[in-house]
C-alpha atoms as a PDB file:
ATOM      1  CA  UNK A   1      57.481 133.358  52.568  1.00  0.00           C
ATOM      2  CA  UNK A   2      59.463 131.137  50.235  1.00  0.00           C
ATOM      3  CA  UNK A   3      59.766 131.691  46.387  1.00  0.00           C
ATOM      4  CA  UNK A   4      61.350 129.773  44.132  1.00  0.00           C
ATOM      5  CA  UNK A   5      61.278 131.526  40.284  1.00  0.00           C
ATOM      6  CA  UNK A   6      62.899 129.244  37.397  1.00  0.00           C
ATOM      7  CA  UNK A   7      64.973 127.518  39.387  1.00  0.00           C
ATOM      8  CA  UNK A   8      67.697 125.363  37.574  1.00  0.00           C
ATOM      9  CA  UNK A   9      70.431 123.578  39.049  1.00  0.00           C
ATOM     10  CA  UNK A  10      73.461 121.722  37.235  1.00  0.00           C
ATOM     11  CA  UNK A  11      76.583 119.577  37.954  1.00  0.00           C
ATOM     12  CA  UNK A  12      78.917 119.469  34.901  1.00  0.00           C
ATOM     13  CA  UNK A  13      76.665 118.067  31.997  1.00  0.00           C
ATOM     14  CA  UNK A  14      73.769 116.994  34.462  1.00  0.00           C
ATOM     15  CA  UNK A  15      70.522 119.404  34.848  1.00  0.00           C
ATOM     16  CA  UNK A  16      69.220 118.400  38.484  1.00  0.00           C
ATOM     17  CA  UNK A  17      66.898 120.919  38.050  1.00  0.00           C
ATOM     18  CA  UNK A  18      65.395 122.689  35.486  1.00  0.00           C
ATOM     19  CA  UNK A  19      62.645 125.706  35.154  1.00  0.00           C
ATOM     20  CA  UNK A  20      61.130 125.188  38.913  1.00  0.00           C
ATOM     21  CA  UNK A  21      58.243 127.481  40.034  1.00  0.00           C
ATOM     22  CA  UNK A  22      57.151 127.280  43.378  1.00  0.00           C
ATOM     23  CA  UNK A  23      55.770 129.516  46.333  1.00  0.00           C
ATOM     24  CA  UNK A  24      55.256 128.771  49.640  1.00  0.00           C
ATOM     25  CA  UNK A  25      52.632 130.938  51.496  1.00  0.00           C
ATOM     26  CA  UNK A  26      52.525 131.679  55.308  1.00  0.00           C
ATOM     27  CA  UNK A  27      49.887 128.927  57.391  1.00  0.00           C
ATOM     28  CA  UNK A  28      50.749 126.030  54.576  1.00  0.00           C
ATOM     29  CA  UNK A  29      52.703 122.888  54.500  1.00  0.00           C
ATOM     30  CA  UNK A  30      53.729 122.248  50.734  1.00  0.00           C
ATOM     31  CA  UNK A  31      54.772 118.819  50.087  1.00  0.00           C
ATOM     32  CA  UNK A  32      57.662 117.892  47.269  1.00  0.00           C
ATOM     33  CA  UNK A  33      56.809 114.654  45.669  1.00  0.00           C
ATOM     34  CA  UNK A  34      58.140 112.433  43.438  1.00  0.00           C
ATOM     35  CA  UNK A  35      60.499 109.375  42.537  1.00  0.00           C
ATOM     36  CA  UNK A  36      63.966 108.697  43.835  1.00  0.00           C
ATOM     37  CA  UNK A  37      66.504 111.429  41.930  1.00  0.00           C
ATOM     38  CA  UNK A  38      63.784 114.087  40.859  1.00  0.00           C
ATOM     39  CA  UNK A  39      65.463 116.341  42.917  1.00  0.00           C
ATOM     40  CA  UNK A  40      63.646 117.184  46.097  1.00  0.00           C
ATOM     41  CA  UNK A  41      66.853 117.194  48.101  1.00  0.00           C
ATOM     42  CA  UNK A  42      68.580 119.502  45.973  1.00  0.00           C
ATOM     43  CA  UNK A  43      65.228 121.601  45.544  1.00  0.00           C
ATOM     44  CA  UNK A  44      65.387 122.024  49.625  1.00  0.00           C
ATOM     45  CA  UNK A  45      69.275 122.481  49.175  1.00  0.00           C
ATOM     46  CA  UNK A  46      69.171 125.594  47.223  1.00  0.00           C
ATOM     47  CA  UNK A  47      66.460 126.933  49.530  1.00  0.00           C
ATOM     48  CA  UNK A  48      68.458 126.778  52.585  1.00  0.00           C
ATOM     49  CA  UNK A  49      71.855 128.051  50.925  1.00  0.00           C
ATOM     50  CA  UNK A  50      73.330 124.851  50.789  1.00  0.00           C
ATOM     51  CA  UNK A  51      73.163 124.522  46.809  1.00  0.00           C
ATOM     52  CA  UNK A  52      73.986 126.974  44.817  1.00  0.00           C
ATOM     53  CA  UNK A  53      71.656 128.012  41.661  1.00  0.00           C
ATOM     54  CA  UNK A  54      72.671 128.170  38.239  1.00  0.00           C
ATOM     55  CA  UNK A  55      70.144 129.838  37.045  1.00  0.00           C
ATOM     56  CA  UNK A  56      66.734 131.471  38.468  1.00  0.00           C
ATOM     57  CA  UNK A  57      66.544 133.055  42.214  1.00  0.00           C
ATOM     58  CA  UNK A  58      65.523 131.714  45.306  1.00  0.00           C
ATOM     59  CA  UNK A  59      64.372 134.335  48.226  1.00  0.00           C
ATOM     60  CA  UNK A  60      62.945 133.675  51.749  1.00  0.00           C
ATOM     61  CA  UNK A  61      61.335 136.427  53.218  1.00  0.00           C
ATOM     62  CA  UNK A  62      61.421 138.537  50.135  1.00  0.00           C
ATOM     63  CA  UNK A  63      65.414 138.040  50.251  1.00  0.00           C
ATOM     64  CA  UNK A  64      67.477 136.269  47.736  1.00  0.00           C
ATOM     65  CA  UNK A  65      68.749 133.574  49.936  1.00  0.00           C
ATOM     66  CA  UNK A  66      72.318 134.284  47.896  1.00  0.00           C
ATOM     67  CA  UNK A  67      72.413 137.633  49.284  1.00  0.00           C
ATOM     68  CA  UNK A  68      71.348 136.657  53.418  1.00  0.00           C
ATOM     69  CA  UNK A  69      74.299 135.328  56.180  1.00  0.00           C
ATOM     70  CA  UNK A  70      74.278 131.543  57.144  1.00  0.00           C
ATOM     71  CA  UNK A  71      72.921 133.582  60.050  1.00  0.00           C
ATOM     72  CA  UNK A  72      70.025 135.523  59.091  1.00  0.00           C
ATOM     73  CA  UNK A  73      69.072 132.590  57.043  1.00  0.00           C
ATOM     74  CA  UNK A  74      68.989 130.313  60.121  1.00  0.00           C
ATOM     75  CA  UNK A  75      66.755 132.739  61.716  1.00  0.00           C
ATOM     76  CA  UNK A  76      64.526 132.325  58.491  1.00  0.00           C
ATOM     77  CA  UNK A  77      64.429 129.201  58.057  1.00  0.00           C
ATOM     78  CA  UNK A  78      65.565 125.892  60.057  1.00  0.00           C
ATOM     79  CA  UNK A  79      66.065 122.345  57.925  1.00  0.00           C
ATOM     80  CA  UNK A  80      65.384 118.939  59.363  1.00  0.00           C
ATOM     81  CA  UNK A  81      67.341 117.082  56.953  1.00  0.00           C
ATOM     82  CA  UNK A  82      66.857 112.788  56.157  1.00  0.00           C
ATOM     83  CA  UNK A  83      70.325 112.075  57.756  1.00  0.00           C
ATOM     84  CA  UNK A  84      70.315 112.379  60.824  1.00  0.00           C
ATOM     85  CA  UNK A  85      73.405 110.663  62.471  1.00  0.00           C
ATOM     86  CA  UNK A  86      75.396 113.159  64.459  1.00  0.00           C
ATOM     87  CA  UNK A  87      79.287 112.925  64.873  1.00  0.00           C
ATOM     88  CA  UNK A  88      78.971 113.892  68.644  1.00  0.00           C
ATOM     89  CA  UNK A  89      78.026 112.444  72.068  1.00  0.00           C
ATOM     90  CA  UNK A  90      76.186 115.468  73.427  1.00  0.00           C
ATOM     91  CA  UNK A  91      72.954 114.644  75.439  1.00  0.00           C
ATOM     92  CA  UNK A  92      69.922 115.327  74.067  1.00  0.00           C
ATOM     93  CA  UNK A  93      68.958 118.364  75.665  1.00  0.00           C
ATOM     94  CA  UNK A  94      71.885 119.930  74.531  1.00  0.00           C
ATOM     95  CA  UNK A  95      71.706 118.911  70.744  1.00  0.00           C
ATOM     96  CA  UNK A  96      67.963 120.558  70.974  1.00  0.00           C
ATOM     97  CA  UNK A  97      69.537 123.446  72.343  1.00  0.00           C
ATOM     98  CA  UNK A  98      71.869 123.874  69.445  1.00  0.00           C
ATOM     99  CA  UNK A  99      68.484 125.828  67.481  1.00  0.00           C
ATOM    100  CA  UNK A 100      69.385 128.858  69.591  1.00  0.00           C
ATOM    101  CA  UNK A 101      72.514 129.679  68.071  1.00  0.00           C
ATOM    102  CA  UNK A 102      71.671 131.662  65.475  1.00  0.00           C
ATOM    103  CA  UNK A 103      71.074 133.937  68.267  1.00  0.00           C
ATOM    104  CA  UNK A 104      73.714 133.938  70.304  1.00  0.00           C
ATOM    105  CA  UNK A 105      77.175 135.002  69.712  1.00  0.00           C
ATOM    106  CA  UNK A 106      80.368 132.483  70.372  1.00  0.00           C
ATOM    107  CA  UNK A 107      80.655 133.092  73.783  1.00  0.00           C
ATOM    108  CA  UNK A 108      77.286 134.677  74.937  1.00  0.00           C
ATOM    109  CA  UNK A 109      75.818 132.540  77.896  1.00  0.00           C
ATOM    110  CA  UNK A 110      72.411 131.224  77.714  1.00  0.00           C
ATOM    111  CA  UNK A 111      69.495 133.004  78.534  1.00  0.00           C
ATOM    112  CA  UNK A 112      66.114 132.153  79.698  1.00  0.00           C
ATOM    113  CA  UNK A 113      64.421 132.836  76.564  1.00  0.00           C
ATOM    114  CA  UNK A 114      66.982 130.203  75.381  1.00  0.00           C
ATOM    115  CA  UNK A 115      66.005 127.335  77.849  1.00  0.00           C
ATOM    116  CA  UNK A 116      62.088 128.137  77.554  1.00  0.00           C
ATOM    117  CA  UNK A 117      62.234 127.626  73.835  1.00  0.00           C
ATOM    118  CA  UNK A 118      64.444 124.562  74.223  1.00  0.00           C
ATOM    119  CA  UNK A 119      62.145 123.000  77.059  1.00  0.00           C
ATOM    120  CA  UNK A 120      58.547 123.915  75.110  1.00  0.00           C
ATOM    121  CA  UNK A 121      60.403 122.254  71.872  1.00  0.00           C
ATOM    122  CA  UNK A 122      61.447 119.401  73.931  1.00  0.00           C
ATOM    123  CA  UNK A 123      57.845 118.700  75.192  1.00  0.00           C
ATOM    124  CA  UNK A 124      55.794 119.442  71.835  1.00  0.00           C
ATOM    125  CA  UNK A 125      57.851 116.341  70.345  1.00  0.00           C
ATOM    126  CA  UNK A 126      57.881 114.171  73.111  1.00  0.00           C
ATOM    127  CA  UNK A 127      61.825 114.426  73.840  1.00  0.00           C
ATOM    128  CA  UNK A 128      61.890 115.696  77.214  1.00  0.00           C
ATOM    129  CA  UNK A 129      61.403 112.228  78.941  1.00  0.00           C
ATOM    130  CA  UNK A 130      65.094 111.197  77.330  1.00  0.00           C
ATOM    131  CA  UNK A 131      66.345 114.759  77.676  1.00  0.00           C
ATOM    132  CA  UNK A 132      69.529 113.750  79.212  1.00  0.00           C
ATOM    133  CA  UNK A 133      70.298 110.841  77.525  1.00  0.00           C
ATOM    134  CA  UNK A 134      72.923 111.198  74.914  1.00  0.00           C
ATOM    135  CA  UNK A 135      72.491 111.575  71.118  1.00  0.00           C
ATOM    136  CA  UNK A 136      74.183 108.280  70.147  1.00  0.00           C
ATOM    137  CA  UNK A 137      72.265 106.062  73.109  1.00  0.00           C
ATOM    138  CA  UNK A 138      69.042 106.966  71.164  1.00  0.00           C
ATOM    139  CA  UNK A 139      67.038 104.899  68.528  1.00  0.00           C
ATOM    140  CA  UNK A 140      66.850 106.021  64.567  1.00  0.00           C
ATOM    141  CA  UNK A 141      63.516 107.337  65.378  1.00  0.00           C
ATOM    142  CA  UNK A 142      63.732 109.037  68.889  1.00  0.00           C
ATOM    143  CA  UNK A 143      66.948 111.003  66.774  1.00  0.00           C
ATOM    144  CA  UNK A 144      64.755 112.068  63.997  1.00  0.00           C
ATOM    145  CA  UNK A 145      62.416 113.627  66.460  1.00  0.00           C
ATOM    146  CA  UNK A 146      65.425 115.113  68.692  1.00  0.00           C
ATOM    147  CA  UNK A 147      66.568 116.886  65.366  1.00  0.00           C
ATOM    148  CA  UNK A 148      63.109 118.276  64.705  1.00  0.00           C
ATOM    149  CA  UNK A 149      62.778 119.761  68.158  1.00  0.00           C
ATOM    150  CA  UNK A 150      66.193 121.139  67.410  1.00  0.00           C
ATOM    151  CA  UNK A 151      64.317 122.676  64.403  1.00  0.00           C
ATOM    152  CA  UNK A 152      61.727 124.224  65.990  1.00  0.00           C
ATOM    153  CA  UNK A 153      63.947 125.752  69.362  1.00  0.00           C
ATOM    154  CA  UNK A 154      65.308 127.641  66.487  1.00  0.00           C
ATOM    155  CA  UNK A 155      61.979 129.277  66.038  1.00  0.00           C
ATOM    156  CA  UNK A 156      62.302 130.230  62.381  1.00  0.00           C
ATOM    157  CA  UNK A 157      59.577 131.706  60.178  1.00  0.00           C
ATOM    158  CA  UNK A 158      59.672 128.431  57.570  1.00  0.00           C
ATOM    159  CA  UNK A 159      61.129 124.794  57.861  1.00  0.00           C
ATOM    160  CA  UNK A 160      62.539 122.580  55.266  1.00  0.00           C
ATOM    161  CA  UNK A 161      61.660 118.712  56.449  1.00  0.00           C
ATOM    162  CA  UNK A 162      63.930 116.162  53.798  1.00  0.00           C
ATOM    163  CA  UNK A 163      61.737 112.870  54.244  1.00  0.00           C
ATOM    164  CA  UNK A 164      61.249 113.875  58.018  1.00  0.00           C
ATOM    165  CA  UNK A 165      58.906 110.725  58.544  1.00  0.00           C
ATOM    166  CA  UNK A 166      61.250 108.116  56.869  1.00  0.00           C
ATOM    167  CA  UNK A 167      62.319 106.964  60.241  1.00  0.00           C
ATOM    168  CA  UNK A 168      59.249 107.076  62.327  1.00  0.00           C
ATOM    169  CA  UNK A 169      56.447 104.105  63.044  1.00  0.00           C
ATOM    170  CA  UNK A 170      53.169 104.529  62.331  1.00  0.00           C
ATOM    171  CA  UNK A 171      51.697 106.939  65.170  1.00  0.00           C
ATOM    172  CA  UNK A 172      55.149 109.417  65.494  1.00  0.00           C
ATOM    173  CA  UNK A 173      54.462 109.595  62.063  1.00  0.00           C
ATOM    174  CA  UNK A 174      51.269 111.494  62.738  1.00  0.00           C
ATOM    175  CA  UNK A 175      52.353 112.755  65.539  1.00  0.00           C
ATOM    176  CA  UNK A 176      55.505 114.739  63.725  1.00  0.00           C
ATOM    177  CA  UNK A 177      53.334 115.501  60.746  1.00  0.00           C
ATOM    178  CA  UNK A 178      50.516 117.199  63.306  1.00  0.00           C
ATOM    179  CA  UNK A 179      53.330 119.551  64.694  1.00  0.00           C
ATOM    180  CA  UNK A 180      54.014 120.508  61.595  1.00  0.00           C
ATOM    181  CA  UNK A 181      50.354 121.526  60.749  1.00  0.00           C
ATOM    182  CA  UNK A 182      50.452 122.941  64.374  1.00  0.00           C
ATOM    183  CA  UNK A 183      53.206 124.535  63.479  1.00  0.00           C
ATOM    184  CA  UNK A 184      52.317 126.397  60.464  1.00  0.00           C
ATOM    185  CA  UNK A 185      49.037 127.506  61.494  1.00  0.00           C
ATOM    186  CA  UNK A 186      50.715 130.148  63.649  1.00  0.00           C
ATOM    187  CA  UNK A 187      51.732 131.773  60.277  1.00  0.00           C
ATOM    188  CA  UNK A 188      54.639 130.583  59.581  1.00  0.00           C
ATOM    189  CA  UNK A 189      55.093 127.845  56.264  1.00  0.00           C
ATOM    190  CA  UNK A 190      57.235 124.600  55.549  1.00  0.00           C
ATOM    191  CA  UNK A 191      58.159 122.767  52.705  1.00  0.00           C
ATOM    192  CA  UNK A 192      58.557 119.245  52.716  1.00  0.00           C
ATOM    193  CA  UNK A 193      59.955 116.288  51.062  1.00  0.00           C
ATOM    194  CA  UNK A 194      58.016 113.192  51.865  1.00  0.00           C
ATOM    195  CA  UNK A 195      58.380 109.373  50.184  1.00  0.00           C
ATOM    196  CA  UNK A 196      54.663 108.525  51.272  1.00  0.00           C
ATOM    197  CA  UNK A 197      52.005 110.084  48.798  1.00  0.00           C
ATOM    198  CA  UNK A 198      49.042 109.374  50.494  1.00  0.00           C
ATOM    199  CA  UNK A 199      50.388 110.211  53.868  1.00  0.00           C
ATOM    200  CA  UNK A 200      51.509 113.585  51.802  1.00  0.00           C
ATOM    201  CA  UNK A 201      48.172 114.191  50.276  1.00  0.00           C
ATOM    202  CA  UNK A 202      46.711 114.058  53.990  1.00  0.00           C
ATOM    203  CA  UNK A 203      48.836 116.586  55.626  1.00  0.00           C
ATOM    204  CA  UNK A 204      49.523 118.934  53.002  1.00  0.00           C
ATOM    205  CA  UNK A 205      47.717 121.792  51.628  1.00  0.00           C
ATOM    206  CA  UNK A 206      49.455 121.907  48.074  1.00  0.00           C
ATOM    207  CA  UNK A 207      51.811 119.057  46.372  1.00  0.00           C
ATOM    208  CA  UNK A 208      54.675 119.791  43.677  1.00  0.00           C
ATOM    209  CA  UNK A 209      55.162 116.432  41.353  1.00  0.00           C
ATOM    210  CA  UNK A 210      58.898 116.735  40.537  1.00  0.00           C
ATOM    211  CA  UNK A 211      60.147 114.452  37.590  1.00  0.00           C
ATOM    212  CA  UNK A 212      63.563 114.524  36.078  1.00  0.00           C
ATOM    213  CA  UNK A 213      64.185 117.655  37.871  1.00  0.00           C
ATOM    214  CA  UNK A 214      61.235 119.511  36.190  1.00  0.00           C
ATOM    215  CA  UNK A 215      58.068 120.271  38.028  1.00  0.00           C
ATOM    216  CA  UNK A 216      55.302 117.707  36.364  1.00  0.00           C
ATOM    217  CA  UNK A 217      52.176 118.795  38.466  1.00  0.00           C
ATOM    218  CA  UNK A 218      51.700 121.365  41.023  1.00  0.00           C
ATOM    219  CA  UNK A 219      48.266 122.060  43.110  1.00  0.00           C
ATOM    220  CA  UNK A 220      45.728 120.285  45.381  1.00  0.00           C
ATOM    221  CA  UNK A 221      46.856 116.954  46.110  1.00  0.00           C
ATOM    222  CA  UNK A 222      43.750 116.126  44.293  1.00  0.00           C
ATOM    223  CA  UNK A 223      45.135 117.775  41.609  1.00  0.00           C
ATOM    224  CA  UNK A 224      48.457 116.650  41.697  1.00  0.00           C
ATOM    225  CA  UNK A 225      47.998 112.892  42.270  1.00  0.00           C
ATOM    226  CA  UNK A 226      45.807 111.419  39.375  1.00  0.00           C
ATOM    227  CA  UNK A 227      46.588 108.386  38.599  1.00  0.00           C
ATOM    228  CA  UNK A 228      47.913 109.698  35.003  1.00  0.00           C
ATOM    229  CA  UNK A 229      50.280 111.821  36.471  1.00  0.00           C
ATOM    230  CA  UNK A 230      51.286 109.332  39.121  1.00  0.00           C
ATOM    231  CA  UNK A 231      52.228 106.644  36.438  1.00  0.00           C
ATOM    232  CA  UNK A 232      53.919 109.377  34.585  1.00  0.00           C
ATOM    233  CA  UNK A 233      55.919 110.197  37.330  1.00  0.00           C
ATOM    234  CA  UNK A 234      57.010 106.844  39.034  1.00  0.00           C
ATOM    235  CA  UNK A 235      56.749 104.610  35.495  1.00  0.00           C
ATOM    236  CA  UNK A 236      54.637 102.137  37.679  1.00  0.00           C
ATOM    237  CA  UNK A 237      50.647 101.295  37.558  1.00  0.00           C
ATOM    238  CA  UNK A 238      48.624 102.984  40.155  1.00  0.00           C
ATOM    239  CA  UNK A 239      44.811 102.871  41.852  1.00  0.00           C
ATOM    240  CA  UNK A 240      44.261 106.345  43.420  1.00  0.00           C
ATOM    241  CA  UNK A 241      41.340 106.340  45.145  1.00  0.00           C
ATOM    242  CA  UNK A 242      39.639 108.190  48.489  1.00  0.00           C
ATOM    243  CA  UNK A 243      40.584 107.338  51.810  1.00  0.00           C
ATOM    244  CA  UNK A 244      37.384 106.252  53.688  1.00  0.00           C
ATOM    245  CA  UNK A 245      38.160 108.113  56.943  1.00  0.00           C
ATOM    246  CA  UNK A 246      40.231 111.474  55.858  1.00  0.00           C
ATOM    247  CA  UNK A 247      38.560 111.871  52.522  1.00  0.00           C
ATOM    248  CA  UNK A 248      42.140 112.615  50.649  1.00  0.00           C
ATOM    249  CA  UNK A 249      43.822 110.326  47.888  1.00  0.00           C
ATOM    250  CA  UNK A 250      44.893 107.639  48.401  1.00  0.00           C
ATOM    251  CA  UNK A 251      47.718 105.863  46.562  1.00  0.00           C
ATOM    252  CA  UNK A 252      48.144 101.745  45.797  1.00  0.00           C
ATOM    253  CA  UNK A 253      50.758 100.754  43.432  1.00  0.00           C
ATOM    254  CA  UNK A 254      49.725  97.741  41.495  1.00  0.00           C
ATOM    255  CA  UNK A 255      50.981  94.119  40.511  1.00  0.00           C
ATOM    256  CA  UNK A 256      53.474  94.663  37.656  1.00  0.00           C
ATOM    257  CA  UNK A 257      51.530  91.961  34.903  1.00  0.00           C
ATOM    258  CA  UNK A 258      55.125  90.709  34.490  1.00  0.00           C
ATOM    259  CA  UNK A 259      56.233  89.295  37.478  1.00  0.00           C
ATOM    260  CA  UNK A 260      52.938  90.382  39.670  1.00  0.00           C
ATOM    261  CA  UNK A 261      54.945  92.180  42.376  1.00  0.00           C
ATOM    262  CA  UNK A 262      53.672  94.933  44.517  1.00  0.00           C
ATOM    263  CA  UNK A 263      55.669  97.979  44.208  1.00  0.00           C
ATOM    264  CA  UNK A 264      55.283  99.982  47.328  1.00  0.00           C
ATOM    265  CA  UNK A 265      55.633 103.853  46.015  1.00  0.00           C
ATOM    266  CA  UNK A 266      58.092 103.835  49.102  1.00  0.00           C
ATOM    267  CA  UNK A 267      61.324 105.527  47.165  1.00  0.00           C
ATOM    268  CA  UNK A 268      63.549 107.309  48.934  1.00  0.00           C
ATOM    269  CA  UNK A 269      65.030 110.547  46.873  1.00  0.00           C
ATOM    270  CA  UNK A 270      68.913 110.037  47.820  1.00  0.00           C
END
C-alpha cells in the first residue's frame, strides 16, 4: 500500500535522508524507530506530500504520491501528526468532522454517510462524551485522541501516526495503539513513528531502525531491536530482554558508568 524506494531527502548541504527502503503491506502497523533527528518526521513527510524528495519515489496505492492531488492523497492516506494544537475554537465534533472533506466539495452540505462516519469515529476513541466541547477547552491528551478520530472519519486506506502516543497516559496509550491494530486488520496499513521501543515492539508487526537518516535495521522487532543495534543507534547502553506477559522485547537503558544516570530511551524526533 505504501512504498518507499531509495528515498533521499536534503536541505542545502544536509542529507535528512539517504537510500530509504521501505514497504508497507495491507493488515500491518510498521513502526519507525530511532533517536531524536534520524528522520522519522521527514520520512512520514514525504509520504504524505508534505516533503518533497530529492531523490528516489514514494507511491501510495501504486501512485507516486508527486503525481496524486492533496485530494486523492487525503482519500489515501490520513496523518495524525505530534503537534497537535489547533489555531481554532471549533467544538470537537466539528474538528472530527473535518476527515470528511476530502469528500465533499466547498459548499456541498453534509450527508449522512458524513455524520455516521464522524459519530462511529467519535465512539471508537472515546470522544463522543466531550463531543461538544470545544477544541481549546480540552486537555493535551483528550486533543491527541480528537485528532486521531479526525483521522479515521476520513476513512483512508493507510495512516501516518508522528509519535501519536507522546501525549497519552498509560491505558489511552493502549487504548489508541489497539485501534490502530483494529484498524489495520480490516486491510488497510499504517506507518508509525513512536519514541517508546518496547511499547513499539508490542504493537507492531515490522520495525525500521533509522540512524542519521539511513535505515540501520529493518524486520521483526526481534530483529530490529538487539541490543547491538540499539546501542548503535541511540549511542547509549541497553538490556533488551522479553517482556514476561506479551512475550516481545523489551528495552531498559542502563546507568551511564560515568555519572550512573538512567537514560530513559524516551527521545522525541523533533
Amino acid at each position: 500500500m505504501i512504498e518507499v524506494r531509495d528515498l533521499g531527502v536534503s536541505y542545502g548541504e544536509v542529507n535528512a535522508l539517504s537510500g530509504v527502503d521501505l514497504a508497507v503491506e495491507p493488515g500491518e502497523v510498521v513502526g519507525l524507530v530511532g533517536p531524536n533527528g534520524a528522520g522519522k518526521t521527514t520520512l512520514l513527510g514525504a509520504v504524505n506530500g508534505l516533503v518533497t524528495p530529492t531523490t528516489g519515489t514514494v507511491a501510495v496505492g501504486g501512485d507516486d504520491v508527486t503525481e496524486l492531488s492533496a485530494r486523492a492523497l487525503a482519500r489515501r492516506v490520513a496523518t495524525v501528526p505530534q503537534q497537535t494544537d489547533l489555531s481554532f475554537s471549533f467544538p470537537v465534533r466539528e474538528v472530527v468532522a473535518m476527515g470528511r472533506t476530502p469528500y465533499r466539495s466547498r459548499f456541498e452540505r453534509v450527508t449522512d454517510e458524513d455524520r455516521d462516519h464522524t459519530r462511529r469515529a467519535m465512539e471508537r476513541t472515546d470522544v463522543a462524551r466531550f463531543a461538544d466541547r470545544r477544541i481549546d477547552e480540552v486537555s493535551g491528551g483528550e486533543r491527541q485522541r480528537v485528532v486521531f478520530a479526525r483521522a479515521l472519519c476520513q476513512n483512508p486506506d493507510g495512516l501516518l501516526l508522528d509519535e501519536p502516543t507522546a501525549s497519552l497516559d498509560i491505558n489511552h496509550q493502549v487504548r489508541l495503539l489497539s485501534l490502530l491494530r483494529a484498524f489495520v486488520a480490516e486491510g488497510r496499513a499504517a506507518l508509525c513513528a513512536i519514541h517508546d521501543l518496547s511499547l513499539a515492539a508490542r504493537f507492531c508487526d515490522r520495525l525500521v531502525l533509522l540512524a542519521g537518516g539511513t535505515v540501520l535495521a529493518s524486520g521483526s522487532p526481534e530483529a530490529v531491536l538487539t541490543e547491538s543495534n540499539v546501542e548503535r543507534a541511540f549511542d547509549t547502553r541497553v538490556a533488551v530482554t522479553r517482556h514476561p506477559v506479551t512475550g516481545t522485547p523489551d528495552v531498559t537503558a542502563l546507568a551511564d558508568a560515568a555519572d550512573r544516570r538512567l537514560d530513559a530511551l524516551t527521545v522525541d524526533d523533533r
